[in-house]
Protein backbone atom coordinates (compact mmCIF):
# COMPACT_ATOMS: atom_id res chain seq x y z
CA UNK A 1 -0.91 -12.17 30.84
CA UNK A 2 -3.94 -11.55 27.98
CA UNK A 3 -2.91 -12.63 24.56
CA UNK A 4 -5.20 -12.20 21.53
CA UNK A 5 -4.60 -13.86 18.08
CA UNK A 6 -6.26 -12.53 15.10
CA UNK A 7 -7.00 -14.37 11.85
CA UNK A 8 -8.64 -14.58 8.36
CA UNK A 9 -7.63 -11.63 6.64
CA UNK A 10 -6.18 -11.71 2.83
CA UNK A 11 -6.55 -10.30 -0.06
CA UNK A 12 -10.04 -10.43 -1.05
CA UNK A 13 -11.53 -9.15 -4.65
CA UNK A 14 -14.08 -6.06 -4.60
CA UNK A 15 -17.44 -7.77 -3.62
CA UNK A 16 -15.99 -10.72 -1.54
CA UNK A 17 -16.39 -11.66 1.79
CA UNK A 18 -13.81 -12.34 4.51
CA UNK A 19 -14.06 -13.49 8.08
CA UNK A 20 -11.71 -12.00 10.58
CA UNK A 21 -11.35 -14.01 14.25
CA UNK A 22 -9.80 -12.82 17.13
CA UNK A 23 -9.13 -14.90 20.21
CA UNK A 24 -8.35 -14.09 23.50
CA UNK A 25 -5.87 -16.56 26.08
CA UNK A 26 -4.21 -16.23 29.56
CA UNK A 27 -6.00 -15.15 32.38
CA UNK A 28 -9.13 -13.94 31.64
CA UNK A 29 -11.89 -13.82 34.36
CA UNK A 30 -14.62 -11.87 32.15
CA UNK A 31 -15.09 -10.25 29.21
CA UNK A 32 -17.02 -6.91 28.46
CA UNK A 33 -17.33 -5.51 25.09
CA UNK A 34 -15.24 -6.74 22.29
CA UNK A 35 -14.61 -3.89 19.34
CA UNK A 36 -13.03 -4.56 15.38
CA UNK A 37 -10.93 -1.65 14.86
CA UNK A 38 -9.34 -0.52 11.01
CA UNK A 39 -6.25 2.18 9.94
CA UNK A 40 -5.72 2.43 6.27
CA UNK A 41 -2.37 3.95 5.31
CA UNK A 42 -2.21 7.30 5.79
CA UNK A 43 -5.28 7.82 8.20
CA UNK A 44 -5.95 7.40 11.54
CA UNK A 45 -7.16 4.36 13.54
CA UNK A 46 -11.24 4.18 13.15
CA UNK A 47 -13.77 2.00 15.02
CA UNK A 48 -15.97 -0.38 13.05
CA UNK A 49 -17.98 -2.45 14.87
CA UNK A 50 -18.60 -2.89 18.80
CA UNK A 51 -20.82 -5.92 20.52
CA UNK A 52 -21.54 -5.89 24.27
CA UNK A 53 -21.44 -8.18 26.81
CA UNK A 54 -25.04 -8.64 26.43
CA UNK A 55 -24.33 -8.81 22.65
CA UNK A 56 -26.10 -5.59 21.60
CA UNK A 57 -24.14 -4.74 18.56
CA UNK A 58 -23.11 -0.94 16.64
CA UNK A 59 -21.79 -0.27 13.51
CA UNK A 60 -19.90 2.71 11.81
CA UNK A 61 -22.34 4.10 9.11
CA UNK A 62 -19.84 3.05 6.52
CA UNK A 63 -20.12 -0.82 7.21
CA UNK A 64 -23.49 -1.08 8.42
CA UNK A 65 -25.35 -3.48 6.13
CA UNK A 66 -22.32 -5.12 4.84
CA UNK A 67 -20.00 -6.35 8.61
CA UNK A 68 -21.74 -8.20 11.36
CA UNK A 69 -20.13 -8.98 14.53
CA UNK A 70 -20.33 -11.53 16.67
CA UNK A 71 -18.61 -13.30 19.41
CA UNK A 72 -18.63 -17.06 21.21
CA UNK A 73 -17.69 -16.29 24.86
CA UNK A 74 -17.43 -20.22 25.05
CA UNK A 75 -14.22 -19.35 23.20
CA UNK A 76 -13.71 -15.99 24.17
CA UNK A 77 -13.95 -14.89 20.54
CA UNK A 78 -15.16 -12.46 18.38
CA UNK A 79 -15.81 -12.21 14.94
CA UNK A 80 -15.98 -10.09 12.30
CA UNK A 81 -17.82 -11.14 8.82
CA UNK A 82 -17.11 -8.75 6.28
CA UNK A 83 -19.54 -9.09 2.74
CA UNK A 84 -19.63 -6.99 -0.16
CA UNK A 85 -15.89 -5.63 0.28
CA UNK A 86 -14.91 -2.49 -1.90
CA UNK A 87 -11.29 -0.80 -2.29
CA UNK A 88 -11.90 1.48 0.69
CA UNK A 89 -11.99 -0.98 3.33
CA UNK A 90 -8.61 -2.46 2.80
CA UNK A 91 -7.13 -1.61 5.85
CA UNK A 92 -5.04 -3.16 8.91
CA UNK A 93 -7.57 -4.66 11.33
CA UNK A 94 -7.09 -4.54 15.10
CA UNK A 95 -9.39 -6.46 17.84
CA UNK A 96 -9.76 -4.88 20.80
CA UNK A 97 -11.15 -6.56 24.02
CA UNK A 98 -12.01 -4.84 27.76
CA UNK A 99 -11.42 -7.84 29.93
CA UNK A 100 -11.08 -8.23 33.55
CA UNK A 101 -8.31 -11.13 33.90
CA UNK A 102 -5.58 -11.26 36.96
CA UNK A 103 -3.92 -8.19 36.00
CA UNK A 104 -7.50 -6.01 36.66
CA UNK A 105 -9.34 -4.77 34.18
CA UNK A 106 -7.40 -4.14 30.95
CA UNK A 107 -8.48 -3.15 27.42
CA UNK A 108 -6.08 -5.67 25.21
CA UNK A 109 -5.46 -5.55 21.38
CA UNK A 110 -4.51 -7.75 18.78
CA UNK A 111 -1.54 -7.86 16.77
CA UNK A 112 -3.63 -6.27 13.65
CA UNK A 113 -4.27 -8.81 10.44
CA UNK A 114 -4.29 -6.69 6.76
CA UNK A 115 -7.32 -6.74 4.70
CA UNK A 116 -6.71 -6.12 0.95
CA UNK A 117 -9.39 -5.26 -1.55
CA UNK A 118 -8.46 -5.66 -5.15
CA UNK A 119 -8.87 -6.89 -8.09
């Protein structure tokens, strides 16, 4: 059994900065890449931001210069560092991690944490 816990989101003022965490438990042999998904009400899930195994990184054009993310396999974490928020990126935020733990490989997601953007 994979579990992952997400954290850090809130309501956040246009221009802020929030860091989301996601961390994955249970048994978990190796991890591959590690993804930050977003839905906003109304629209359909979208991927943000992606980091491999060998930590090369990729960004939808509408975050790129403003999310970074990272991850601490030490923890089996991964980050997401949000800066200069606006209005349009309030959102639920998912994690999503492809993982080979006892079960196989699985692809495991978080329980989603809501990002708010306004003043």
């Amino acid at each position: 059994q994979v579990q992952l816990v997400e954290s850090g989101g809130g309501l956040v003022q246009p221009g802020g900065s929030l860091r989301l965490s996601c961390a994955a438990s249970g048994s978990i042999f190796s991890i591959n890449a590690m993804k930050w998904y977003r839905q906003a009400p109304g629209k359909e899930r979208e991927l943000v931001a992606g980091i491999t195994s060998g930590e090369l990184t990729s960004y939808a054009d509408c975050v790129k210069g403003r999310f970074t993310i990272s991850r601490d396999n030490a923890k089996n974490t991964v980050y997401l560092h949000m800066s200069s928020l606006t209005p349009e990126d309030t959102a639920v935020y998912y994690c999503n991690i492809d993982l080979r733990g006892g079960l196989g490989f699985v692809s495991a997601w978080g329980q989603g944490t809501q990002v708010t953007v306004s003043s």
